[in-house]
PDB file of N, CA and C in Angstrom:
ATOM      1  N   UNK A   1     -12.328  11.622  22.424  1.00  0.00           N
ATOM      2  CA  UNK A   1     -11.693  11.470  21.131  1.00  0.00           C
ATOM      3  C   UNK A   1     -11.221  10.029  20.987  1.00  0.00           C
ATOM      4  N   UNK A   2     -11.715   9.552  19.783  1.00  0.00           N
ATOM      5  CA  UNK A   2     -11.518   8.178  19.405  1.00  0.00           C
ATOM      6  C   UNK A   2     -10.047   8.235  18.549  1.00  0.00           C
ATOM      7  N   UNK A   3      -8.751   7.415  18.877  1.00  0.00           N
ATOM      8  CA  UNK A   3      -7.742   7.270  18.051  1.00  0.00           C
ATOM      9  C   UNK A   3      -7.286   5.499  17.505  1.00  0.00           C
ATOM     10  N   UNK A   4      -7.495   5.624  15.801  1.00  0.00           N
ATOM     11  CA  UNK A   4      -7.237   4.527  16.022  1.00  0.00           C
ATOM     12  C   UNK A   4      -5.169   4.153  15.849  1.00  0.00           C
ATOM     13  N   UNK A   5      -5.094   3.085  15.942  1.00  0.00           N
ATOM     14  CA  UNK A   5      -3.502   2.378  15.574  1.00  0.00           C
ATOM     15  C   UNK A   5      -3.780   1.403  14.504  1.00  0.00           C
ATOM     16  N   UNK A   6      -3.200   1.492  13.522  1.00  0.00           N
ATOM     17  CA  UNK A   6      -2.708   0.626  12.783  1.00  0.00           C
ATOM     18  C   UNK A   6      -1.195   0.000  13.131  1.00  0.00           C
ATOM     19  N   UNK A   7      -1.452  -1.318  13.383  1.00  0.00           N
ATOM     20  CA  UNK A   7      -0.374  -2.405  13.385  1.00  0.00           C
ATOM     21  C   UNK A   7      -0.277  -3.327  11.839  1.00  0.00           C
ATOM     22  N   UNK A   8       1.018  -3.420  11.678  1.00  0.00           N
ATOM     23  CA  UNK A   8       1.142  -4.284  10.487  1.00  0.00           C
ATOM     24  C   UNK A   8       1.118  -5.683  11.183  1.00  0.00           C
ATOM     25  N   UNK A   9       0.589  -6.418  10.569  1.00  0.00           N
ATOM     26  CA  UNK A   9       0.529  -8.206  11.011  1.00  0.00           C
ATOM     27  C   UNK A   9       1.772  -8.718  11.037  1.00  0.00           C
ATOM     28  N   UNK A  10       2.843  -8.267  10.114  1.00  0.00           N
ATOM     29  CA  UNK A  10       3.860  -8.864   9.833  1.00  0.00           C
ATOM     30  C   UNK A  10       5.003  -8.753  10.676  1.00  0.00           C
ATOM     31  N   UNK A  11       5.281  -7.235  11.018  1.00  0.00           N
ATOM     32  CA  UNK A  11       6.138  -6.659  11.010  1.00  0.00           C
ATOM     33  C   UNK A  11       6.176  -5.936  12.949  1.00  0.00           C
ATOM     34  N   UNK A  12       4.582  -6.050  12.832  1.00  0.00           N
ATOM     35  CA  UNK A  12       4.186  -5.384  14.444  1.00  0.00           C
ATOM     36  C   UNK A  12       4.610  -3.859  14.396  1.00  0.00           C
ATOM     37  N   UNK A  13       4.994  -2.568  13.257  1.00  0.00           N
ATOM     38  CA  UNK A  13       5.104  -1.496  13.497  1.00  0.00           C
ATOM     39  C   UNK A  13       4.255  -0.821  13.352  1.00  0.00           C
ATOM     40  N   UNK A  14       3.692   0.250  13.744  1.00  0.00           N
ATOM     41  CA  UNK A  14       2.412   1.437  13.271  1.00  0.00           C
ATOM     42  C   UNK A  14       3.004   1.956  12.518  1.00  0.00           C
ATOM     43  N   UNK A  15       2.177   1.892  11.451  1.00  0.00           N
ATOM     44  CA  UNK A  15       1.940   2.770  10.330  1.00  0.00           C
ATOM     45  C   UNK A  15       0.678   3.528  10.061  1.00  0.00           C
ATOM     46  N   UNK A  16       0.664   4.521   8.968  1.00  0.00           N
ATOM     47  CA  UNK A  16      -0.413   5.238   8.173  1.00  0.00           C
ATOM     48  C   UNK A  16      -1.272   4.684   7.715  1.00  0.00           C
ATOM     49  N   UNK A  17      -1.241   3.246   6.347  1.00  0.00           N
ATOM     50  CA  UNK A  17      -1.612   2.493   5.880  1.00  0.00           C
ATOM     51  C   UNK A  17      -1.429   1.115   5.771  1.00  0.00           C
ATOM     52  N   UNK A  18      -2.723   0.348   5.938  1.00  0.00           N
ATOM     53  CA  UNK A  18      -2.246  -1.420   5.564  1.00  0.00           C
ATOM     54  C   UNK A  18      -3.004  -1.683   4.497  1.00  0.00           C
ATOM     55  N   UNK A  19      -2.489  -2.687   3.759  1.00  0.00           N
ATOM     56  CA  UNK A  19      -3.018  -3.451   2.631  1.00  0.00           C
ATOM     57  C   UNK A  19      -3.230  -4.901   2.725  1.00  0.00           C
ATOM     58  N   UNK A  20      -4.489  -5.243   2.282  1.00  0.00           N
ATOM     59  CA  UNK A  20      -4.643  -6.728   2.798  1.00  0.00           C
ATOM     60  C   UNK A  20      -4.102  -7.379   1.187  1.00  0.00           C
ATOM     61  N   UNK A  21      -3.508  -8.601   2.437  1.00  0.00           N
ATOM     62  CA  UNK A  21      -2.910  -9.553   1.411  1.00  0.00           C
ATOM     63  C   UNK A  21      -3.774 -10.725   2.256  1.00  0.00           C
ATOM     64  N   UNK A  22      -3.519 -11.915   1.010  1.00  0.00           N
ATOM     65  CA  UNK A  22      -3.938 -12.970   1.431  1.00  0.00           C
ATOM     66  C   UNK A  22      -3.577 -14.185   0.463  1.00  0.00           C
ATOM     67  N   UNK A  23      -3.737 -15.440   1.250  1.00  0.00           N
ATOM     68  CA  UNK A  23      -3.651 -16.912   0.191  1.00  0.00           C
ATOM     69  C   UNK A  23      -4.666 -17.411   0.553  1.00  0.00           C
ATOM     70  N   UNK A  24      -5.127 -18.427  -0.042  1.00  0.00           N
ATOM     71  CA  UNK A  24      -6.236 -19.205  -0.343  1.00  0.00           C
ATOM     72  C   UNK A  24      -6.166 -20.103  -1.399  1.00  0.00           C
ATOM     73  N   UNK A  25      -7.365 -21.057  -1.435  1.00  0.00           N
ATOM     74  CA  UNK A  25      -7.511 -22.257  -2.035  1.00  0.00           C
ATOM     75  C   UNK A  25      -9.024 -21.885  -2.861  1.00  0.00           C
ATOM     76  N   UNK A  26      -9.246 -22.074  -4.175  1.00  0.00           N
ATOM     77  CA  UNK A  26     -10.532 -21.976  -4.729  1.00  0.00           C
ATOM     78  C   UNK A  26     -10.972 -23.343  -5.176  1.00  0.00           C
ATOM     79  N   UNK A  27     -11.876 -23.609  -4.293  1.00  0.00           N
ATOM     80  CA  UNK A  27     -12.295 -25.046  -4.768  1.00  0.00           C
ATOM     81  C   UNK A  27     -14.272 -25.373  -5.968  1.00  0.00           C
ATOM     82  N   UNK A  28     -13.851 -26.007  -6.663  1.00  0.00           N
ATOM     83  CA  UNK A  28     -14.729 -26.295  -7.513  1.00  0.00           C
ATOM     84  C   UNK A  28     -15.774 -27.346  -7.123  1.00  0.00           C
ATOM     85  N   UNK A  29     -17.241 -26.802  -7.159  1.00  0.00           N
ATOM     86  CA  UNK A  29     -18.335 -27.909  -6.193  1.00  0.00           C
ATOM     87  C   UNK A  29     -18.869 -27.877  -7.374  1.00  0.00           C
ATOM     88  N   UNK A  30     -19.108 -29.606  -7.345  1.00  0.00           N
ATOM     89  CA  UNK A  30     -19.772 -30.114  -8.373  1.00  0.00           C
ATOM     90  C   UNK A  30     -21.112 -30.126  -8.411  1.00  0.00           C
ATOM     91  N   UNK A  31     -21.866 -29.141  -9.611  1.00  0.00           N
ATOM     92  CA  UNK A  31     -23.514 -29.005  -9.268  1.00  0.00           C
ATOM     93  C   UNK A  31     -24.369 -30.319  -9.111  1.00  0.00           C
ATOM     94  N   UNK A  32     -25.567 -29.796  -8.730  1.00  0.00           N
ATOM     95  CA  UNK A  32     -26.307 -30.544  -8.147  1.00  0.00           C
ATOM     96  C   UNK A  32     -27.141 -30.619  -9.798  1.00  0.00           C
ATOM     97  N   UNK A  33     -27.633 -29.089 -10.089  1.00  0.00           N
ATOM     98  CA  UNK A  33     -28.073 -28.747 -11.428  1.00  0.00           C
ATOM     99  C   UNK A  33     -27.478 -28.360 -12.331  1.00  0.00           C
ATOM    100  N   UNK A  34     -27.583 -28.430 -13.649  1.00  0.00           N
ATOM    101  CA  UNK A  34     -26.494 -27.951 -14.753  1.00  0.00           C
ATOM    102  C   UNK A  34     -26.393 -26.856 -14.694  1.00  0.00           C
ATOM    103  N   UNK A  35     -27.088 -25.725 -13.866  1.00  0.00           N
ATOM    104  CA  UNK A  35     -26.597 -23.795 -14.009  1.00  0.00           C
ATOM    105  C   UNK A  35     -26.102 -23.952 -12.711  1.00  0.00           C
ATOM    106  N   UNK A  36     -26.147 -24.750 -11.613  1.00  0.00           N
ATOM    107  CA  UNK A  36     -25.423 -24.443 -10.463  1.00  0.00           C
ATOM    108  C   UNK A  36     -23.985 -24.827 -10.282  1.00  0.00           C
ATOM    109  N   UNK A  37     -22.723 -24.022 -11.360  1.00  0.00           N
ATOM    110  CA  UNK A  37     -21.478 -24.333 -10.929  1.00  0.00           C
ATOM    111  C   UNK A  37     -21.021 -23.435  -9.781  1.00  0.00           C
ATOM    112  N   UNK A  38     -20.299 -23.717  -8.765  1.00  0.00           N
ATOM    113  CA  UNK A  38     -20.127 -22.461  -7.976  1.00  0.00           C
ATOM    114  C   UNK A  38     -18.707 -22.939  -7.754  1.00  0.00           C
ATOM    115  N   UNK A  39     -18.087 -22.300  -7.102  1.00  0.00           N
ATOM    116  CA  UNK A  39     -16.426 -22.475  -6.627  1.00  0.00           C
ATOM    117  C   UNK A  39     -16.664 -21.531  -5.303  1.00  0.00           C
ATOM    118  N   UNK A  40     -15.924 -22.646  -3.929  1.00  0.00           N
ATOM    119  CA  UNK A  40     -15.825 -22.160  -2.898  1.00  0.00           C
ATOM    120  C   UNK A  40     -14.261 -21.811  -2.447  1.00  0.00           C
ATOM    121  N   UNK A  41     -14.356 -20.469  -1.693  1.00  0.00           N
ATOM    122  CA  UNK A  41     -13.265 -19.950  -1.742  1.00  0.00           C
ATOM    123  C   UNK A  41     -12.851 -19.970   0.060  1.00  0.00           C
ATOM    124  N   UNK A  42     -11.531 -20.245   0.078  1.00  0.00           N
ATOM    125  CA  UNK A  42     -11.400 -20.261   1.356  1.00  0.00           C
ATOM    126  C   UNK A  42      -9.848 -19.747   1.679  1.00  0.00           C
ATOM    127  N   UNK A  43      -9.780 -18.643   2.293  1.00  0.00           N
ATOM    128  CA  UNK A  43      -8.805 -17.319   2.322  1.00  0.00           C
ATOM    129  C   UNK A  43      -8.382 -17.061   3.792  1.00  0.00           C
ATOM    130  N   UNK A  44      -6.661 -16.962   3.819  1.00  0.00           N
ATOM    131  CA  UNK A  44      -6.220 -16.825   4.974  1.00  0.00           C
ATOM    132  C   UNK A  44      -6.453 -14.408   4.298  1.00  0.00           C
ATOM    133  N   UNK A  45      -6.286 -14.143   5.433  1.00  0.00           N
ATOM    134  CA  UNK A  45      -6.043 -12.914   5.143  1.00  0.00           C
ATOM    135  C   UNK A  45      -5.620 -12.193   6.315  1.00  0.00           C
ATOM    136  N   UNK A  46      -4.473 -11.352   6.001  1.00  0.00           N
ATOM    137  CA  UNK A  46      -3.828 -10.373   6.883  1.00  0.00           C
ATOM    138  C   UNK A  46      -3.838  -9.301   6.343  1.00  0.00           C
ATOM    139  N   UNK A  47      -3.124  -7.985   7.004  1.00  0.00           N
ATOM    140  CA  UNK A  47      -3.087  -6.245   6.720  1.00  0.00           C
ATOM    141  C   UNK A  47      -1.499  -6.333   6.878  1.00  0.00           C
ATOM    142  N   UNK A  48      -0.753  -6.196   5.939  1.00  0.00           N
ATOM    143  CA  UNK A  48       0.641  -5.466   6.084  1.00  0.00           C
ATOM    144  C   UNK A  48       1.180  -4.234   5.628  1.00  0.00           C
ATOM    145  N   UNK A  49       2.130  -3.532   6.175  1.00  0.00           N
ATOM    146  CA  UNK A  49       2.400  -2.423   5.311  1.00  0.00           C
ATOM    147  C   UNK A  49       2.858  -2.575   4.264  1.00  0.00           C
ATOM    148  N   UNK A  50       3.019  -0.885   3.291  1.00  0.00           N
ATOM    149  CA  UNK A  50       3.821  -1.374   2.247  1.00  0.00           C
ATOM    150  C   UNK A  50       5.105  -1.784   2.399  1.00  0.00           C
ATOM    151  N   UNK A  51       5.928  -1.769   3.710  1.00  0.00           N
ATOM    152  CA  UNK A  51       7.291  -2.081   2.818  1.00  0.00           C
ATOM    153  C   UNK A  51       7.754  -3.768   3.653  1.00  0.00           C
ATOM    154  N   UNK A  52       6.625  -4.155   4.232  1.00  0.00           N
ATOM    155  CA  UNK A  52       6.200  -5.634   4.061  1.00  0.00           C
ATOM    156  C   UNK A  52       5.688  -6.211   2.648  1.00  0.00           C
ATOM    157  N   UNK A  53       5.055  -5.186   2.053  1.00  0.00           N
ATOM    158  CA  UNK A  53       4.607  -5.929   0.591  1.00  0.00           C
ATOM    159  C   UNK A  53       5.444  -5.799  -0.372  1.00  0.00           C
ATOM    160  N   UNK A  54       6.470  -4.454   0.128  1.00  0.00           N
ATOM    161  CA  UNK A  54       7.956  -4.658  -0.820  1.00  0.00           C
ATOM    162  C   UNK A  54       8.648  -6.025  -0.822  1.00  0.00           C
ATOM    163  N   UNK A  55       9.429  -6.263   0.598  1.00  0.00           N
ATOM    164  CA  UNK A  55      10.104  -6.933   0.764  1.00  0.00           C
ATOM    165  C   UNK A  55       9.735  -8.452   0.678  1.00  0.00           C
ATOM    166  N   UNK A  56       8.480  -8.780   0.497  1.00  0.00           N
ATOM    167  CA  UNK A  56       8.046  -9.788  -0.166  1.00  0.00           C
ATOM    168  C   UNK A  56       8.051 -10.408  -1.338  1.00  0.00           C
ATOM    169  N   UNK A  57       7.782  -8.911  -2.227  1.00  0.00           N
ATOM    170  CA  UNK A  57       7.734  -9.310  -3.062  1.00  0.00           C
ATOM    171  C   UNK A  57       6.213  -8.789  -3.753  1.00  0.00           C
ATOM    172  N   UNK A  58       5.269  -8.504  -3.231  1.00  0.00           N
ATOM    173  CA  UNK A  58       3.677  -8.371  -3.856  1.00  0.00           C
ATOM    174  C   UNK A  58       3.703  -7.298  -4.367  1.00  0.00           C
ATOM    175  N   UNK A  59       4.558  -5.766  -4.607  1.00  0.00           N
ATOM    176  CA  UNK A  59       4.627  -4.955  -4.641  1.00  0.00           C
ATOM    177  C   UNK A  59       5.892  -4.490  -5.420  1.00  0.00           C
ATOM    178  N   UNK A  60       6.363  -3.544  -6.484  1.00  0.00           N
ATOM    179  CA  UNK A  60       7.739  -2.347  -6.579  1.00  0.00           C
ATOM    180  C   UNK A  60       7.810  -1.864  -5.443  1.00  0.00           C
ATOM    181  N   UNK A  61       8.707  -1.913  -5.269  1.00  0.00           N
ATOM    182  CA  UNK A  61       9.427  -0.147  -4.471  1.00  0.00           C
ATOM    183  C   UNK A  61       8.839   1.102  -4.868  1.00  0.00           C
ATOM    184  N   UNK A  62       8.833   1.667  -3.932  1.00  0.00           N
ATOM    185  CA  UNK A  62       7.845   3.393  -4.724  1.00  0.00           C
ATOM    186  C   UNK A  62       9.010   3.882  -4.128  1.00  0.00           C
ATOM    187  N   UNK A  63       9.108   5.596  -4.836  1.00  0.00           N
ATOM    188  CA  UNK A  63      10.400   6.345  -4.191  1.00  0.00           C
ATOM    189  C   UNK A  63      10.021   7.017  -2.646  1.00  0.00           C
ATOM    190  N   UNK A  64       8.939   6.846  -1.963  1.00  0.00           N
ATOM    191  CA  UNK A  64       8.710   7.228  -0.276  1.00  0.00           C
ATOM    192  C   UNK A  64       9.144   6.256   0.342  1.00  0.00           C
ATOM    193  N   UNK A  65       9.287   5.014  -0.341  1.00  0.00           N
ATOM    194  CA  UNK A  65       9.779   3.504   0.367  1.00  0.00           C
ATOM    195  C   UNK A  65      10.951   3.442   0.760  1.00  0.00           C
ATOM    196  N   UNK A  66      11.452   2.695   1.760  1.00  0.00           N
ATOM    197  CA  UNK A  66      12.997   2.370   1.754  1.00  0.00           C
ATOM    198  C   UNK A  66      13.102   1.316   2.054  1.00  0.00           C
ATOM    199  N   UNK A  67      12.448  -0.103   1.657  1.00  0.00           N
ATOM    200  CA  UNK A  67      12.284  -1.356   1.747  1.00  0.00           C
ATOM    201  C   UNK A  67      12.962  -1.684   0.530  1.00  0.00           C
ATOM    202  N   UNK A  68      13.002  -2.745   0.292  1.00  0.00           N
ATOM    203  CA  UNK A  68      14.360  -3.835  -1.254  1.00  0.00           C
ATOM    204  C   UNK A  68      13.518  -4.365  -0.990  1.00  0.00           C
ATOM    205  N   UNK A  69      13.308  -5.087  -1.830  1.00  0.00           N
ATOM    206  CA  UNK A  69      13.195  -6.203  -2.066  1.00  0.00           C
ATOM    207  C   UNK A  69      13.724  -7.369  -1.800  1.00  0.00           C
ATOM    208  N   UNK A  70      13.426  -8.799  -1.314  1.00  0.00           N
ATOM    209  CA  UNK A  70      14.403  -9.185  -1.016  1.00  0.00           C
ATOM    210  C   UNK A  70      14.960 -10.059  -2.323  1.00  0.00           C
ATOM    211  N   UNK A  71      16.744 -10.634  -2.211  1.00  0.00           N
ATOM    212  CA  UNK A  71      17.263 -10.881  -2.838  1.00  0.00           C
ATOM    213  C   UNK A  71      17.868 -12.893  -2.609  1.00  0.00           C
ATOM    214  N   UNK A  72      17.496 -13.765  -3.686  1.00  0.00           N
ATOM    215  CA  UNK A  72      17.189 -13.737  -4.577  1.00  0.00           C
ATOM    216  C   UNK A  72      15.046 -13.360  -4.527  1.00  0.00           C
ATOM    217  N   UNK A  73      14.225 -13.352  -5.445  1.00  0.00           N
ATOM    218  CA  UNK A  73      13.035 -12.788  -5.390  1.00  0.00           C
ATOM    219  C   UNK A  73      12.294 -14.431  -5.022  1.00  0.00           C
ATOM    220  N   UNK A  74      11.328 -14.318  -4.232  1.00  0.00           N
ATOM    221  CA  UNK A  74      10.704 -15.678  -3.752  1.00  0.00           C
ATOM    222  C   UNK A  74       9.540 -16.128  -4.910  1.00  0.00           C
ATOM    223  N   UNK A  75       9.915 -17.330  -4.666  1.00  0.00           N
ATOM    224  CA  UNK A  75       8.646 -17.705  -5.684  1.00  0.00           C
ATOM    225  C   UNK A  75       7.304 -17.876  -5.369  1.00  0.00           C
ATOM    226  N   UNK A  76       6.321 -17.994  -5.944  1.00  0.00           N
ATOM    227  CA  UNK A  76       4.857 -18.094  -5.040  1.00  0.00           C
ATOM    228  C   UNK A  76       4.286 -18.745  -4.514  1.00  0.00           C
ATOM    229  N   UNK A  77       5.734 -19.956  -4.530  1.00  0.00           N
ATOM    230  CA  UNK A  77       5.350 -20.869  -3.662  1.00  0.00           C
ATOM    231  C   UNK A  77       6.076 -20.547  -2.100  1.00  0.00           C
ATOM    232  N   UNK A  78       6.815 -19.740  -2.014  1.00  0.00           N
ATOM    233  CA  UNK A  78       7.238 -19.546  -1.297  1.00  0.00           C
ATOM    234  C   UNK A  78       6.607 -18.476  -0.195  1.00  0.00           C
ATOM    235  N   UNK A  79       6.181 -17.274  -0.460  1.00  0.00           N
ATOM    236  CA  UNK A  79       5.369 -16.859  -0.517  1.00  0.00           C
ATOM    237  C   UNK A  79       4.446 -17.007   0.249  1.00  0.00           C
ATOM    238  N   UNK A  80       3.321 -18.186  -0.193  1.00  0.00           N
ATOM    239  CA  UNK A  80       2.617 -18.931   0.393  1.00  0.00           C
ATOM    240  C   UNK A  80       2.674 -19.813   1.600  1.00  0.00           C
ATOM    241  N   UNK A  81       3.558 -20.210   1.137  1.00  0.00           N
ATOM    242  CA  UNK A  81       4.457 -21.190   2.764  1.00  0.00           C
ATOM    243  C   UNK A  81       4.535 -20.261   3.512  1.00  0.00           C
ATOM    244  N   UNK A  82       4.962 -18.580   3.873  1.00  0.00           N
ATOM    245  CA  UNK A  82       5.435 -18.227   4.401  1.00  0.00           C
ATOM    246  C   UNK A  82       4.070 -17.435   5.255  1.00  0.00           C
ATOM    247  N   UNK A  83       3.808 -16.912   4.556  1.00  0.00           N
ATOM    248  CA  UNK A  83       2.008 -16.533   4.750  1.00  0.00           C
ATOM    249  C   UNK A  83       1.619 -17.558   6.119  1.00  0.00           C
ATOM    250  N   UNK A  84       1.178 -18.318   5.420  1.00  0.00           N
ATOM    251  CA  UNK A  84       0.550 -19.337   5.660  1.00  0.00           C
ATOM    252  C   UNK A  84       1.226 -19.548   7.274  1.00  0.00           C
ATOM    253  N   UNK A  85       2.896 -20.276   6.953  1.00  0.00           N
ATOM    254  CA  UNK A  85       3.346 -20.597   8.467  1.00  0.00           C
ATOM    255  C   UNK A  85       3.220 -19.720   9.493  1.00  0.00           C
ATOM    256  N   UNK A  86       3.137 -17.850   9.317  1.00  0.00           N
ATOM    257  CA  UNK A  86       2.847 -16.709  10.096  1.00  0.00           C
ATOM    258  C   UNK A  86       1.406 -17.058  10.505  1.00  0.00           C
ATOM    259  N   UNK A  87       0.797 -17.051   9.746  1.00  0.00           N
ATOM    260  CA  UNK A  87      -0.542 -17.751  10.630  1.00  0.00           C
ATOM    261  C   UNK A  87      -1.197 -18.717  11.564  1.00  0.00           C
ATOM    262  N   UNK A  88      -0.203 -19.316  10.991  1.00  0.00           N
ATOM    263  CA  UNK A  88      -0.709 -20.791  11.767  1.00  0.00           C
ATOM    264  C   UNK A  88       0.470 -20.003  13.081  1.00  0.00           C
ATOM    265  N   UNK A  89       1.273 -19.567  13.176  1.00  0.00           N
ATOM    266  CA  UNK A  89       2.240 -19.184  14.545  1.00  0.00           C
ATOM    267  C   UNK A  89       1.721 -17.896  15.342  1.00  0.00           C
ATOM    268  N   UNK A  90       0.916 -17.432  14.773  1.00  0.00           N
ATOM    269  CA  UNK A  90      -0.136 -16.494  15.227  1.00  0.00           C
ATOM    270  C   UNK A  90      -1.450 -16.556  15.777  1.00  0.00           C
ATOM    271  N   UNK A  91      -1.765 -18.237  15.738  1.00  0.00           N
ATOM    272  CA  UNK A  91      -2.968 -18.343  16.085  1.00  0.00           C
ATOM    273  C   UNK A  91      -4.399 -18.360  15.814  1.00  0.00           C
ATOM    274  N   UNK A  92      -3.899 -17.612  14.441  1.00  0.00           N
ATOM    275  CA  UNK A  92      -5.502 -17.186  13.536  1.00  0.00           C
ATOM    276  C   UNK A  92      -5.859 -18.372  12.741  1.00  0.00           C
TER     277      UNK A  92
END
């Protein structure tokens, strides 16, 4: 019998469910031909639970939750910084 674990990235607890979040940069490449516009995308991405995506902020509160939000609410730049610095301190 195969069992799996879910770990949240954030938080390190097992849970039921994760939801991927992520930041990234979309960058615009200038064609070579006039139909070739493309935009390259380049994405940190993690799995957190929900009441990591509460307390962030990416998410409401649902009534099974018992996460807040945190107080005052972060901005998306903040957010991002924060993302971001978990990663880079994680190794990925």
């Amino acid at each position: 019998m195969k069992k799996t674990i879910l770990t949240c990235d954030r938080c390190k607890k097992r849970v039921a469910n994760l939801y991927e979040v992520g930041a990234g940069l979309r960058h615009y490449c200038t064609p070579t031909y006039p139909t070739a516009e493309t935009y390259e995308v380049y994405q940190l991405v993690a799995e957190w639970c929900l009441d990591c995506c509460i307390e962030v902020g990416f998410t409401r509160p649902v009534k099974s939750s018992k996460a807040a939000p945190l107080d005052p609410e972060p901005t998306l730049e903040d957010i991002i910084r924060k993302i971001v610095k978990e990663e880079i301190s994680n190794g990925t």
